[in-house]
N, C-alpha and C. Protein backbone atom coordinates (compact mmCIF):
# COMPACT_ATOMS: atom_id res chain seq x y z
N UNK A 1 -21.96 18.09 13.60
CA UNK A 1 -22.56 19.25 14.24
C UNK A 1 -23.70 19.79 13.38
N UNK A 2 -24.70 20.05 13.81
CA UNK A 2 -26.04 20.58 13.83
C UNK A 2 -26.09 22.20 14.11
N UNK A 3 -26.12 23.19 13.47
CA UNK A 3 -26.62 24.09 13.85
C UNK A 3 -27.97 25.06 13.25
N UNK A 4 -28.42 25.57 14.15
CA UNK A 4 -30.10 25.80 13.68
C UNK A 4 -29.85 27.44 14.48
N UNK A 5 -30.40 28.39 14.07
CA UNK A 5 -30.59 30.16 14.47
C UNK A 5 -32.53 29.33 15.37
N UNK A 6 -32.08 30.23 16.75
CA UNK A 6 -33.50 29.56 17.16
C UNK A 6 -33.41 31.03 18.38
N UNK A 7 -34.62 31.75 17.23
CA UNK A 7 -34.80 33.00 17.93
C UNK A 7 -33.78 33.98 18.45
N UNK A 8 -32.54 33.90 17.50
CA UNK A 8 -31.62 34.91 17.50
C UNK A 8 -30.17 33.91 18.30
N UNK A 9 -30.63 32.99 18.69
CA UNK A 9 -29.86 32.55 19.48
C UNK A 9 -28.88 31.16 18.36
N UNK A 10 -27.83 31.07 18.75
CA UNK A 10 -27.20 30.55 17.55
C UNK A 10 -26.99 28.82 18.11
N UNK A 11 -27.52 27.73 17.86
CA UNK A 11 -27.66 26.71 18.28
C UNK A 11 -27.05 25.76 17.95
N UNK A 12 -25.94 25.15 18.68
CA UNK A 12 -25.33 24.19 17.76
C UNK A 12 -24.63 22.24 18.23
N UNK A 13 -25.57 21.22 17.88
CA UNK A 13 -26.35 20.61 18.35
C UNK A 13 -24.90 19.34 17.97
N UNK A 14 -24.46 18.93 19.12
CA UNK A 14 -23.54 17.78 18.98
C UNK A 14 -23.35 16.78 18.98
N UNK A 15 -23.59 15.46 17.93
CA UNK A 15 -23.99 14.54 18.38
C UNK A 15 -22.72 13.39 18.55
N UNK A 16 -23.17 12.80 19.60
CA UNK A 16 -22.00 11.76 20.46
C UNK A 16 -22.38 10.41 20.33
N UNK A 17 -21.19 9.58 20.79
CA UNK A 17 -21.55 8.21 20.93
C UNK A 17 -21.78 7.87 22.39
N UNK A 18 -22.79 7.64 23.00
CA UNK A 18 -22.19 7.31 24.34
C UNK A 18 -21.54 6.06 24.89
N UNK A 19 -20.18 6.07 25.61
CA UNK A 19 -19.67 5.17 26.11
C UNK A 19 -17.92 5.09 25.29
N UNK A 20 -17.81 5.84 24.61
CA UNK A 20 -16.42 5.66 23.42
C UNK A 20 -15.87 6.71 23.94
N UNK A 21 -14.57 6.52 24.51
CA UNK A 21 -13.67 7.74 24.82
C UNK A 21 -13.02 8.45 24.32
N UNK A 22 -13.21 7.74 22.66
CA UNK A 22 -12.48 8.90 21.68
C UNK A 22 -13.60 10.11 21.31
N UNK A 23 -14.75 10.42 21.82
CA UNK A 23 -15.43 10.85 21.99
C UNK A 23 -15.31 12.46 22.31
N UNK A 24 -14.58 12.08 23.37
CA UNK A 24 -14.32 13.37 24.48
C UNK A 24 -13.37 14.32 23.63
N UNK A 25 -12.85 14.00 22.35
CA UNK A 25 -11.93 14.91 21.79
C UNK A 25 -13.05 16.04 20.96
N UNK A 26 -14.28 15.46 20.53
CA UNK A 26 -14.93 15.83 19.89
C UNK A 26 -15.28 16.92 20.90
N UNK A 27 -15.63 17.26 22.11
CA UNK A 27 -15.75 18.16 23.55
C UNK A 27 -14.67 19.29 23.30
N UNK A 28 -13.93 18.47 23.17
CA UNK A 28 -12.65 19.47 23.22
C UNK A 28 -12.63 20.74 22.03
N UNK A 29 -12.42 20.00 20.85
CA UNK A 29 -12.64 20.71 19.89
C UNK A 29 -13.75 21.78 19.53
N UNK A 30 -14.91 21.59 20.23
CA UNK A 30 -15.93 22.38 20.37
C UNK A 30 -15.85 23.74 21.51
N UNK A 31 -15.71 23.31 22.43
CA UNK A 31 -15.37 24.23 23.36
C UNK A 31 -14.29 25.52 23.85
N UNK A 32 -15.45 26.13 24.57
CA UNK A 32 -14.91 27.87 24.51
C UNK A 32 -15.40 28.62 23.28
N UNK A 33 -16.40 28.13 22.48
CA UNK A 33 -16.57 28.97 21.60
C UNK A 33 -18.03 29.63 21.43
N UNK A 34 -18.76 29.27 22.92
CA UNK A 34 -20.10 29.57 23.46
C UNK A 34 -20.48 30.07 24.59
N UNK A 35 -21.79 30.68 24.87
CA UNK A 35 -22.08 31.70 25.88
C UNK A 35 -22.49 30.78 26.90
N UNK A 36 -23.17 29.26 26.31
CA UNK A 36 -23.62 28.77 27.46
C UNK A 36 -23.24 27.23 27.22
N UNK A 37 -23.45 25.88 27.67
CA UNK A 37 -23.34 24.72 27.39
C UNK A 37 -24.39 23.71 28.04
N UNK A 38 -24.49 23.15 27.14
CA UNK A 38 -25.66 21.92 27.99
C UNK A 38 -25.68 20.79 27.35
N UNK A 39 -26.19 19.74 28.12
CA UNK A 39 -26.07 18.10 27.55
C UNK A 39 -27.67 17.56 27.81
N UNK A 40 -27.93 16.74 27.03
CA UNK A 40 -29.09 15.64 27.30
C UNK A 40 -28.80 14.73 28.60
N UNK A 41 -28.74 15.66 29.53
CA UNK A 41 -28.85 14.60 30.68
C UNK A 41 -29.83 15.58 31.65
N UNK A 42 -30.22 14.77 33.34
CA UNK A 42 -30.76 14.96 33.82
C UNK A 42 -29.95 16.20 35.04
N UNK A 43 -30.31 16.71 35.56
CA UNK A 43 -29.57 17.46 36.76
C UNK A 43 -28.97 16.55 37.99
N UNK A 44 -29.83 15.49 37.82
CA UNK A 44 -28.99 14.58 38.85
C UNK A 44 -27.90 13.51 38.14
N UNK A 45 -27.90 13.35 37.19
CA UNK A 45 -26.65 12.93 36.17
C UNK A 45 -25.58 14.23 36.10
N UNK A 46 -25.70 15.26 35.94
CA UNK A 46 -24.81 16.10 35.66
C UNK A 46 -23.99 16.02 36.99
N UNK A 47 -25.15 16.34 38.69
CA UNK A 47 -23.99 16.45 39.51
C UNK A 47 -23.33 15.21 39.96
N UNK A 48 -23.64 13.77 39.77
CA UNK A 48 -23.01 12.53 39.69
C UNK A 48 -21.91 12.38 38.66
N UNK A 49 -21.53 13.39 37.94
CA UNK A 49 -20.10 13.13 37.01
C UNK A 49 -19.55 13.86 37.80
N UNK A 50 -20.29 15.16 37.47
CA UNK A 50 -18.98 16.35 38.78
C UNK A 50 -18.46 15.60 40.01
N UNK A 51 -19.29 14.84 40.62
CA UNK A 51 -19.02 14.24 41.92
C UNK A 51 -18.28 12.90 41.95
N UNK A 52 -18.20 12.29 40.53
CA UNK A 52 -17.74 10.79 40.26
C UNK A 52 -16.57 10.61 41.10
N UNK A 53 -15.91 11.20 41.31
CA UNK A 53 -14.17 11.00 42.11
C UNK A 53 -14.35 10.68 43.89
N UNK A 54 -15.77 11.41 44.00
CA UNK A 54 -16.34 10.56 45.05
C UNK A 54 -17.09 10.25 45.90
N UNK A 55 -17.63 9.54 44.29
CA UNK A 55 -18.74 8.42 44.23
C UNK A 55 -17.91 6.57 44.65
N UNK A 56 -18.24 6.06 45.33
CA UNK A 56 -17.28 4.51 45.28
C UNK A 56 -18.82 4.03 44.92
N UNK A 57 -19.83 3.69 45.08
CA UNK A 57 -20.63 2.86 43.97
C UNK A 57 -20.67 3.04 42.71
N UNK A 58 -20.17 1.98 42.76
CA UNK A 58 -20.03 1.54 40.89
C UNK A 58 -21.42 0.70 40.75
N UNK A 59 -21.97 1.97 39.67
CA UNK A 59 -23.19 1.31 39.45
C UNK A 59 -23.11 0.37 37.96
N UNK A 60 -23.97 -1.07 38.30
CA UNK A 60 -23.81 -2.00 37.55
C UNK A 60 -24.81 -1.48 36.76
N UNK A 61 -24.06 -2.25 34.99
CA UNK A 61 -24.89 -2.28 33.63
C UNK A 61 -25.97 -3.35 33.65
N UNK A 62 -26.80 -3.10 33.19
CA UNK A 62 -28.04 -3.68 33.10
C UNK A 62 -27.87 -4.96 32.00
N UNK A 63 -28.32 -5.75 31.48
CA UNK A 63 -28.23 -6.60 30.36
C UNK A 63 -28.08 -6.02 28.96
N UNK A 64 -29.01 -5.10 28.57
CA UNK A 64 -29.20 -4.29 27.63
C UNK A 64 -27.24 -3.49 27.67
N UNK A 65 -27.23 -2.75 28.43
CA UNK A 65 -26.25 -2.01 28.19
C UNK A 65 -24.96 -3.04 28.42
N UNK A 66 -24.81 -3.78 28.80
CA UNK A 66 -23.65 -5.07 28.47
C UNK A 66 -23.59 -5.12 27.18
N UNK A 67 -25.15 -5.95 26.50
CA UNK A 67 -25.21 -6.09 24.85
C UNK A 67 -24.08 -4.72 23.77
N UNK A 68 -25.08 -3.62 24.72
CA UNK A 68 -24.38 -2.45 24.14
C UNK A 68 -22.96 -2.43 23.98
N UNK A 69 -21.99 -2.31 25.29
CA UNK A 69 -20.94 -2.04 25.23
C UNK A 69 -19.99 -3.49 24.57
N UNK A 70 -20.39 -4.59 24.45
CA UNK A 70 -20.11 -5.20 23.75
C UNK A 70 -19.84 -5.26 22.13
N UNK A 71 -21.02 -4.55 21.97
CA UNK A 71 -20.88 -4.30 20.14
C UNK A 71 -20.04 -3.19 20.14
N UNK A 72 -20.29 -2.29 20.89
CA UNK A 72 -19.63 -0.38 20.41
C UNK A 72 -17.96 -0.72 20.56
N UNK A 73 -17.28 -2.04 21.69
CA UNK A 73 -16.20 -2.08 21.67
C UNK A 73 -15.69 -2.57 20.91
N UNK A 74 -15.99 -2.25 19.57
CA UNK A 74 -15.50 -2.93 18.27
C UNK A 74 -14.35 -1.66 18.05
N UNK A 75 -15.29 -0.57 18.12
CA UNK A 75 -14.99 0.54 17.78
C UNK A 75 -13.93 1.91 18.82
N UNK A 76 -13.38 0.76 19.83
CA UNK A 76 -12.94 1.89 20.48
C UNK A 76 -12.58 1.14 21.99
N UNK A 77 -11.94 2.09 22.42
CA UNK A 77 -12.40 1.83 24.45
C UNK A 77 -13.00 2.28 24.67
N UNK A 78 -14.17 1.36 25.77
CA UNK A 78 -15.51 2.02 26.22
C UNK A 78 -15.09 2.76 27.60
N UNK A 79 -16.14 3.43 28.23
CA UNK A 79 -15.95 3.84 29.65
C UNK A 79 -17.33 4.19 30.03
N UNK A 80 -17.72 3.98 31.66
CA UNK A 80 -18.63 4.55 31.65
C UNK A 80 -18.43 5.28 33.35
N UNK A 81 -19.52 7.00 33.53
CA UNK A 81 -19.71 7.39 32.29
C UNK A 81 -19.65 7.61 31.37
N UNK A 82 -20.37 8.21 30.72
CA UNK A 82 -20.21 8.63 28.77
C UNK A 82 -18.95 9.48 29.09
N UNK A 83 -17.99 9.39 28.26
CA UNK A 83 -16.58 10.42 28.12
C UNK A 83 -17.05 11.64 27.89
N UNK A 84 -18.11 12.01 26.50
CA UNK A 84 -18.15 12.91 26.46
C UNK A 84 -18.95 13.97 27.16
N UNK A 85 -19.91 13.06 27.53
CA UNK A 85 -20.67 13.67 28.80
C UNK A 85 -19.54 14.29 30.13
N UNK A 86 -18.37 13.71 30.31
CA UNK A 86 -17.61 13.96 31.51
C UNK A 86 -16.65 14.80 30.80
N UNK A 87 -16.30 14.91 29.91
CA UNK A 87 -15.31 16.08 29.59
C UNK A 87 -15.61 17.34 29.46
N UNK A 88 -17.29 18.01 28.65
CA UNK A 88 -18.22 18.67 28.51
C UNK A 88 -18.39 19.15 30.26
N UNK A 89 -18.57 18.33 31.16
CA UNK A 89 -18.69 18.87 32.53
C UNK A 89 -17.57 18.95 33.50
N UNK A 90 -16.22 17.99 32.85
CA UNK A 90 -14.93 18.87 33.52
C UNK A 90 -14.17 20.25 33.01
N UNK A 91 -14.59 20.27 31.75
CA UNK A 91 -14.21 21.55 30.83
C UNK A 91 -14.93 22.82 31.64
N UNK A 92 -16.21 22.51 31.30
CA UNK A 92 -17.02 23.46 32.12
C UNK A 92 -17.01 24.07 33.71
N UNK A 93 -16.28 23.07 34.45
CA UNK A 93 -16.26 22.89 35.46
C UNK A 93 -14.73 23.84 36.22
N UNK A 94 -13.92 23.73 35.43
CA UNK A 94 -12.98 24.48 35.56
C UNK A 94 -13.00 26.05 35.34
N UNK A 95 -14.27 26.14 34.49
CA UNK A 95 -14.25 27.54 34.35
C UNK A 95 -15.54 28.79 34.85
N UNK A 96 -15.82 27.32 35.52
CA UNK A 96 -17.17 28.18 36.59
C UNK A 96 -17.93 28.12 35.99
N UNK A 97 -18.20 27.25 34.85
CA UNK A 97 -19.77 27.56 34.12
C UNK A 97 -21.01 26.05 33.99
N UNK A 98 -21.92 26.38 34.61
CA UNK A 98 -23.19 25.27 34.85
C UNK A 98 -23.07 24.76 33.39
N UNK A 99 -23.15 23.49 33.82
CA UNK A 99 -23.82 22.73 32.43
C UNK A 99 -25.15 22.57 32.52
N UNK A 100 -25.98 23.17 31.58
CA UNK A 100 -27.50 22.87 32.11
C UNK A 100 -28.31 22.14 31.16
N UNK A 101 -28.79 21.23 32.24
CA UNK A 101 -29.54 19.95 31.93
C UNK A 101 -30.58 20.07 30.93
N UNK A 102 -30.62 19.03 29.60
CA UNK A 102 -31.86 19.32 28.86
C UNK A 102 -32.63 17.73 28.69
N UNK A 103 -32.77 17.37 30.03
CA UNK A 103 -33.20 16.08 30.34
C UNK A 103 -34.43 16.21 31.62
N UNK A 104 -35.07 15.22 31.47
CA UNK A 104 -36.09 15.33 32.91
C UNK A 104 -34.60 15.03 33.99
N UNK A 105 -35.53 15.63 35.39
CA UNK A 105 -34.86 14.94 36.36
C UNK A 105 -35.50 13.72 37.04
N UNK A 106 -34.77 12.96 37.53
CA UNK A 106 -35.13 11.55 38.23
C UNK A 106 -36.61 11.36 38.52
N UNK A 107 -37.41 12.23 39.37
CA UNK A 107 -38.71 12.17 39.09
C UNK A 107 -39.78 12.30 38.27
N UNK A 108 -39.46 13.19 37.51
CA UNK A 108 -40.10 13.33 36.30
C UNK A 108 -39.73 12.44 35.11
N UNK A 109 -38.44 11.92 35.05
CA UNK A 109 -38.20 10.45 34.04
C UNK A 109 -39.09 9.41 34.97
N UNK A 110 -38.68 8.82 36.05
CA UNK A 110 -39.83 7.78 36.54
C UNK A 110 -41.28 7.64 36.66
N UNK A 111 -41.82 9.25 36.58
CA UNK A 111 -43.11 9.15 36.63
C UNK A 111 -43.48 8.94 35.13
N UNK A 112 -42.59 9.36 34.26
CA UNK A 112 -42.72 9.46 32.66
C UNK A 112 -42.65 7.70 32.36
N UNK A 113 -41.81 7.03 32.59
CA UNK A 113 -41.57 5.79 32.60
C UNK A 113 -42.14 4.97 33.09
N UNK A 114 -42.89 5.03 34.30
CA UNK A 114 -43.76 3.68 34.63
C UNK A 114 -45.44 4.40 33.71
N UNK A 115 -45.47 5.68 33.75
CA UNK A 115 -46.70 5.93 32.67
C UNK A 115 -46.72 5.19 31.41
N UNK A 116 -45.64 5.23 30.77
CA UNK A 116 -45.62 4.94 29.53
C UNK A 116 -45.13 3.14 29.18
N UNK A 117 -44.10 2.98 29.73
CA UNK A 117 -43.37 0.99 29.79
C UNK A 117 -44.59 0.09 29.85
N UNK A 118 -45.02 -0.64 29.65
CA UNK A 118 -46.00 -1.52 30.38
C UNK A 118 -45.26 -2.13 31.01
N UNK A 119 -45.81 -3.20 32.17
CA UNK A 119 -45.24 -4.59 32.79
C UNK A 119 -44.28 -5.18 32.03
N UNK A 120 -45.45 -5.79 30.74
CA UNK A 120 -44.76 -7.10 29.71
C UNK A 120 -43.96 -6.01 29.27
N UNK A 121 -43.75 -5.25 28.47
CA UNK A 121 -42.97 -4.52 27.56
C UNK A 121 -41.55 -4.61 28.70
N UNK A 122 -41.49 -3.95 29.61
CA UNK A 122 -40.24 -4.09 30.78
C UNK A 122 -39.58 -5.40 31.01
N UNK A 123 -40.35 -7.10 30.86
CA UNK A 123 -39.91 -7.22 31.09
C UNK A 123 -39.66 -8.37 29.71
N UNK A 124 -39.62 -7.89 28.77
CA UNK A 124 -38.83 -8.27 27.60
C UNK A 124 -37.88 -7.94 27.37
N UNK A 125 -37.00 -7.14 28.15
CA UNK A 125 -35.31 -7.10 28.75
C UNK A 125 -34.35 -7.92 28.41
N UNK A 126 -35.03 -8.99 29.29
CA UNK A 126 -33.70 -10.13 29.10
C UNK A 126 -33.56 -10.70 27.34
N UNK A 127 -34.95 -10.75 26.99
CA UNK A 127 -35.01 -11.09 25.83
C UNK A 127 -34.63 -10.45 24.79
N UNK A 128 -34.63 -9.15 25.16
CA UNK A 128 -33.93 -8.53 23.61
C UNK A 128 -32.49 -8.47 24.19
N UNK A 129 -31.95 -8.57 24.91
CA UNK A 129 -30.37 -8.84 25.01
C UNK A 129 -29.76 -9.93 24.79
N UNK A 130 -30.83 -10.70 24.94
CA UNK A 130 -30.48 -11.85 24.18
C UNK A 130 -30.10 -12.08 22.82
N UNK A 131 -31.13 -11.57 22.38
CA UNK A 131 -30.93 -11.86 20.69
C UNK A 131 -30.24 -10.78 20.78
N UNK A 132 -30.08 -9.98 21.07
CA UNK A 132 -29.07 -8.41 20.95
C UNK A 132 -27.77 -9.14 20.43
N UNK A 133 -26.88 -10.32 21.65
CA UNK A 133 -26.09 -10.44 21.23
C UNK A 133 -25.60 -11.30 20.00
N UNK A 134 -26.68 -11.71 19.63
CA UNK A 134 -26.41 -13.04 18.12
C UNK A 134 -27.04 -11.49 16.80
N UNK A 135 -27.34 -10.82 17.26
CA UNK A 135 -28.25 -10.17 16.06
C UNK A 135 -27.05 -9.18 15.10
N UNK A 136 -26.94 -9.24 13.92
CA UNK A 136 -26.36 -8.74 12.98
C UNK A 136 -26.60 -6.99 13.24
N UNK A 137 -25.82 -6.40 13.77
CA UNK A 137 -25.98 -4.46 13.02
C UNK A 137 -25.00 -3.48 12.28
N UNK A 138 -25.83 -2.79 11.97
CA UNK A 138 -24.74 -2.06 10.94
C UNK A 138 -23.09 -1.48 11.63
N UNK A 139 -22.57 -2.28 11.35
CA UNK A 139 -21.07 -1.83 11.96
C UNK A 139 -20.15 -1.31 11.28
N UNK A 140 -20.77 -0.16 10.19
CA UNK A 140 -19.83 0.54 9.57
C UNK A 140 -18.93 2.02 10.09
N UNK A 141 -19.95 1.93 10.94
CA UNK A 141 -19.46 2.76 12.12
C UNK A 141 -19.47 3.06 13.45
N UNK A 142 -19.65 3.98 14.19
CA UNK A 142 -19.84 3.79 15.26
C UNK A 142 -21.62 4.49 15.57
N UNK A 143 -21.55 5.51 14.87
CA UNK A 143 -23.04 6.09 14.65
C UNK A 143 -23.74 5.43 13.99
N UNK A 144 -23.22 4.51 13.01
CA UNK A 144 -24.36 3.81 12.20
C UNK A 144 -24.78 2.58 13.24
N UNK A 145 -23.50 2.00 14.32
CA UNK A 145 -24.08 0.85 14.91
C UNK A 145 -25.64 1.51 15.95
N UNK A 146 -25.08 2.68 16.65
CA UNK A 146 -25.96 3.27 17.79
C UNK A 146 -27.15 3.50 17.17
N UNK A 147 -27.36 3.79 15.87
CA UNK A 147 -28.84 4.08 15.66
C UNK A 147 -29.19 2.86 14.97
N UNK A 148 -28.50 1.95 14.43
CA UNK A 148 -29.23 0.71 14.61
C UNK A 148 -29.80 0.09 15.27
N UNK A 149 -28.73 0.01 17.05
CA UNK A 149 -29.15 -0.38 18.07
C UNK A 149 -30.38 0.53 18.39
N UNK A 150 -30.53 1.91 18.67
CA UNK A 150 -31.52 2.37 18.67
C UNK A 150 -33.09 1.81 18.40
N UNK A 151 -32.82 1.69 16.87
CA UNK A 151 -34.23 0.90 16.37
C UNK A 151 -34.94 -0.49 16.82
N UNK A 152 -33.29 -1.22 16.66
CA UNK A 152 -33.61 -2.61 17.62
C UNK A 152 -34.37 -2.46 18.81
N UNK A 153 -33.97 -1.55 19.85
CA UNK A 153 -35.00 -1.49 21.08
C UNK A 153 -36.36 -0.51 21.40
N UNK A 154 -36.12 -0.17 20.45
CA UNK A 154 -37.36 0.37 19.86
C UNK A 154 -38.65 0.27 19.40
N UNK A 155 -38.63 -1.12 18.57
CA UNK A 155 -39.55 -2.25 18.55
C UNK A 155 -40.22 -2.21 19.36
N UNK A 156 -39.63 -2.63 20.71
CA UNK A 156 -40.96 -2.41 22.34
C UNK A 156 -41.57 -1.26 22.31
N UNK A 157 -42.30 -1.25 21.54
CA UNK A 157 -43.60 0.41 21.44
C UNK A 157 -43.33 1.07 23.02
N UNK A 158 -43.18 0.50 23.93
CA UNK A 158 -43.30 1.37 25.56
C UNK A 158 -41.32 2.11 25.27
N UNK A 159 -40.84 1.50 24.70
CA UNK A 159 -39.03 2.20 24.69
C UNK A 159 -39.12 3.43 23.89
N UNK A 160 -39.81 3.47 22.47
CA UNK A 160 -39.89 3.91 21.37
C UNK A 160 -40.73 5.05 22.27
N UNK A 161 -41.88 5.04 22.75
CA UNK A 161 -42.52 6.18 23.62
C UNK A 161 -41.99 6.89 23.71
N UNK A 162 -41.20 6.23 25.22
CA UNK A 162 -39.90 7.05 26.56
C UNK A 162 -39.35 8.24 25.29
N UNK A 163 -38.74 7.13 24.32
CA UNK A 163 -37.61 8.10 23.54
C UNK A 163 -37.92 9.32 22.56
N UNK A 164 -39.29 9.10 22.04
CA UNK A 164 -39.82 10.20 21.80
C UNK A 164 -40.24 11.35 22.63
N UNK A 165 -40.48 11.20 24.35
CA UNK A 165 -40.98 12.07 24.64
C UNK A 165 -39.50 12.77 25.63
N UNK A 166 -38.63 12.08 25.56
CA UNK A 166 -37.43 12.64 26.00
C UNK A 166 -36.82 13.48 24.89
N UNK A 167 -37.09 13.18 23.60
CA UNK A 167 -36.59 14.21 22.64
C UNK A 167 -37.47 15.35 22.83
N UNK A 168 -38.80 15.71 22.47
CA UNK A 168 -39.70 16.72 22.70
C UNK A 168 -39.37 17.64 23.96
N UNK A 169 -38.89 16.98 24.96
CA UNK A 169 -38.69 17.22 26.31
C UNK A 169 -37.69 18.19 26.33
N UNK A 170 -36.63 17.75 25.34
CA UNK A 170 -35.24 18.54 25.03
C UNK A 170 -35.12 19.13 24.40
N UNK A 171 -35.74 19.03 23.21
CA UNK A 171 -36.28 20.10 21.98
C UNK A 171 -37.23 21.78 22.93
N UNK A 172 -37.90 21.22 23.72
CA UNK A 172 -38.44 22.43 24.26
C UNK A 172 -37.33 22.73 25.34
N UNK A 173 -36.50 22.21 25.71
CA UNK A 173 -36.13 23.27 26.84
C UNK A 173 -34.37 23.80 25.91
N UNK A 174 -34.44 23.33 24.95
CA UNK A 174 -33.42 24.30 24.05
C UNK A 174 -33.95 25.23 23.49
N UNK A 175 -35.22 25.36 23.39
CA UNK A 175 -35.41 26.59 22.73
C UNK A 175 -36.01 27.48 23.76
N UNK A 176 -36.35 27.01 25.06
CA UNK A 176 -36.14 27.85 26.16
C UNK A 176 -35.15 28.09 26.34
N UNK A 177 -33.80 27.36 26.48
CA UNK A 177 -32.78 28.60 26.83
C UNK A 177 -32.60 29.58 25.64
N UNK A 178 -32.68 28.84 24.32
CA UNK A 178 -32.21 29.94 23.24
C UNK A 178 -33.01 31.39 23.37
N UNK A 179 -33.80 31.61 24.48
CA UNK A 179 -34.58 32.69 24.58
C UNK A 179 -33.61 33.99 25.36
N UNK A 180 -32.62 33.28 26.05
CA UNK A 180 -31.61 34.21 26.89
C UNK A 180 -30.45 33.94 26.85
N UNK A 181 -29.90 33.57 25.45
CA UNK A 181 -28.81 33.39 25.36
C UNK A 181 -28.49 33.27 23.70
N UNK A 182 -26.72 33.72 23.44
CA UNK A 182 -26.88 34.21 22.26
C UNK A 182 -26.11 33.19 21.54
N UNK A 183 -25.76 32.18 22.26
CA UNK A 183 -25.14 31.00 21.87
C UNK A 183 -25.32 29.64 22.70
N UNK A 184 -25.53 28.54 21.99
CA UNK A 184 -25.61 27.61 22.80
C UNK A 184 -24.96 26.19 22.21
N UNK A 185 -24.54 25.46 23.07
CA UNK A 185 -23.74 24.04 22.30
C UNK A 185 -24.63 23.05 23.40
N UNK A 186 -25.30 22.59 22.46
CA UNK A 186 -26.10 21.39 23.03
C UNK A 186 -25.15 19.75 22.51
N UNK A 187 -24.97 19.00 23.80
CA UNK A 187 -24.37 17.27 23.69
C UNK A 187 -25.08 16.79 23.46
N UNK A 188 -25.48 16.13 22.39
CA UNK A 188 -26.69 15.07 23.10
C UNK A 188 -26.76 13.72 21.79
N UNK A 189 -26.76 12.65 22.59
CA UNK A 189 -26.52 11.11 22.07
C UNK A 189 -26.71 11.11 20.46
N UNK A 190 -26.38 10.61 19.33
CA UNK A 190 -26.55 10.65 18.25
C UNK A 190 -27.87 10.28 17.56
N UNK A 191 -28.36 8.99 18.53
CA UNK A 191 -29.41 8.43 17.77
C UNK A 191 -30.68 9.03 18.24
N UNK A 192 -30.81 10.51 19.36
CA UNK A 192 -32.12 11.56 19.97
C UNK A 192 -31.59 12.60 18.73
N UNK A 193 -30.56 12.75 17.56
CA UNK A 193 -30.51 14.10 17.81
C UNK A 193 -31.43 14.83 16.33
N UNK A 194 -31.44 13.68 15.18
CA UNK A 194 -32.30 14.07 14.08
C UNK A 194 -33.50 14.65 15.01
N UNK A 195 -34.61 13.66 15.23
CA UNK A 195 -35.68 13.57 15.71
C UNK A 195 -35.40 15.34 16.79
N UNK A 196 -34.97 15.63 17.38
CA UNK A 196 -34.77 16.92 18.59
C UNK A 196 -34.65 18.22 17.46
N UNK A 197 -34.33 17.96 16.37
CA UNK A 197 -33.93 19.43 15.34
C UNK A 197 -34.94 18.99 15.05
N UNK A 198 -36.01 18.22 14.84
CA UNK A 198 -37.25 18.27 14.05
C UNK A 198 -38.10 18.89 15.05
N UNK A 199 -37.95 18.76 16.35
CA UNK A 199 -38.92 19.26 17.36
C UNK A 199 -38.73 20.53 17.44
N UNK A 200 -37.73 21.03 17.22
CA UNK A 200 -37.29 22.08 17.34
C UNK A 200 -38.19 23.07 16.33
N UNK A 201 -37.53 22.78 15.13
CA UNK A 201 -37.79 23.63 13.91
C UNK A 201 -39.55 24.01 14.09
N UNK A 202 -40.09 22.70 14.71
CA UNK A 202 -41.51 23.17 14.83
C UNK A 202 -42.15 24.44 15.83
């Protein structure tokens, strides 16, 4: 846990693994002890967990996120969605309180994304999952593997973009809410969350 005073407002910044269900205890333990709650996701991700029970498309993993859940299940049982993303919004959910989004929504990530990806860069996909799965990463933990993996796809200058401007993205709208509120517990993935307290502080 991360916490930063951001304009009176007391900020305190959680970082997760996504896809590990021992995860969701870390939710637990945090909660009820804030005025407001929010996650690094989009508004149309937030109401697709609330709604998951019924949702019947099961949306398929991409190559990349196969690679992923392959390595992280060293460390755990996976699930998807993110656990802690879904406990954070059933917790909340029981007690009448919005989880609010510190992510673009669907249009504004796609228009952000075909701006920034190139063609070739997109479709070097298959190829870094490829070597994804022969490639050596730090598996001393579970945070040390994710921000390894991180860097690995990162390399593609068009990924490394996206992910910078989704941190900035989130960095400003936490310190918009910290403007009306006197507490806040921000979720958000481990390997956005250095880089988001740096946006911040600025």
């Amino acid at each position: 846990m991360i916490s930063i005073d951001v304009g009176g407002c007391r900020v305190d910044l959680l970082p997760v693994v996504k896809g590990l269900v021992s995860e969701a205890e870390k939710i637990r333990e945090a909660y009820g002890k804030y005025e407001a709650y929010s996650a690094a996701l989009g508004i149309e991700e937030i109401m697709a967990i609330k709604r998951r029970e019924e949702i019947e498309d099961i949306q398929e993993l991409s190559e990349i996120d196969m690679v992923y859940v392959h390595h992280l299940s060293r460390f755990g049982e996976i699930e998807s969605p993110a656990p802690a993303f879904c406990e954070l919004i059933d917790l909340c959910s029981k007690d009448s309180v919005e989880v609010i989004p510190l992510d673009m929504n669907n249009e504004e990530f796609t228009e952000m994304y075909i701006a920034t990806v190139k063609t070739l860069e997109f479709v070097k996909e298959h190829r870094l999952a490829k070597k994804g799965m022969k490639r050596s990463f730090d598996m001393s933990s579970p945070e040390s593997f994710v921000i390894s993996w991180d860097l690995y796809l990162n390399r593609v200058k068009g990924y490394d973009r996206v992910s910078k401007k989704r941190e900035e993205y989130i960095a400003s709208q936490i310190k918009d809410i910290a403007k009306y509120r006197r507490s806040l517990l921000a979720v958000i993935e481990v390997e956005r969350i250095n880089n988001i307290v740096e946006h911040i502080k600025i």
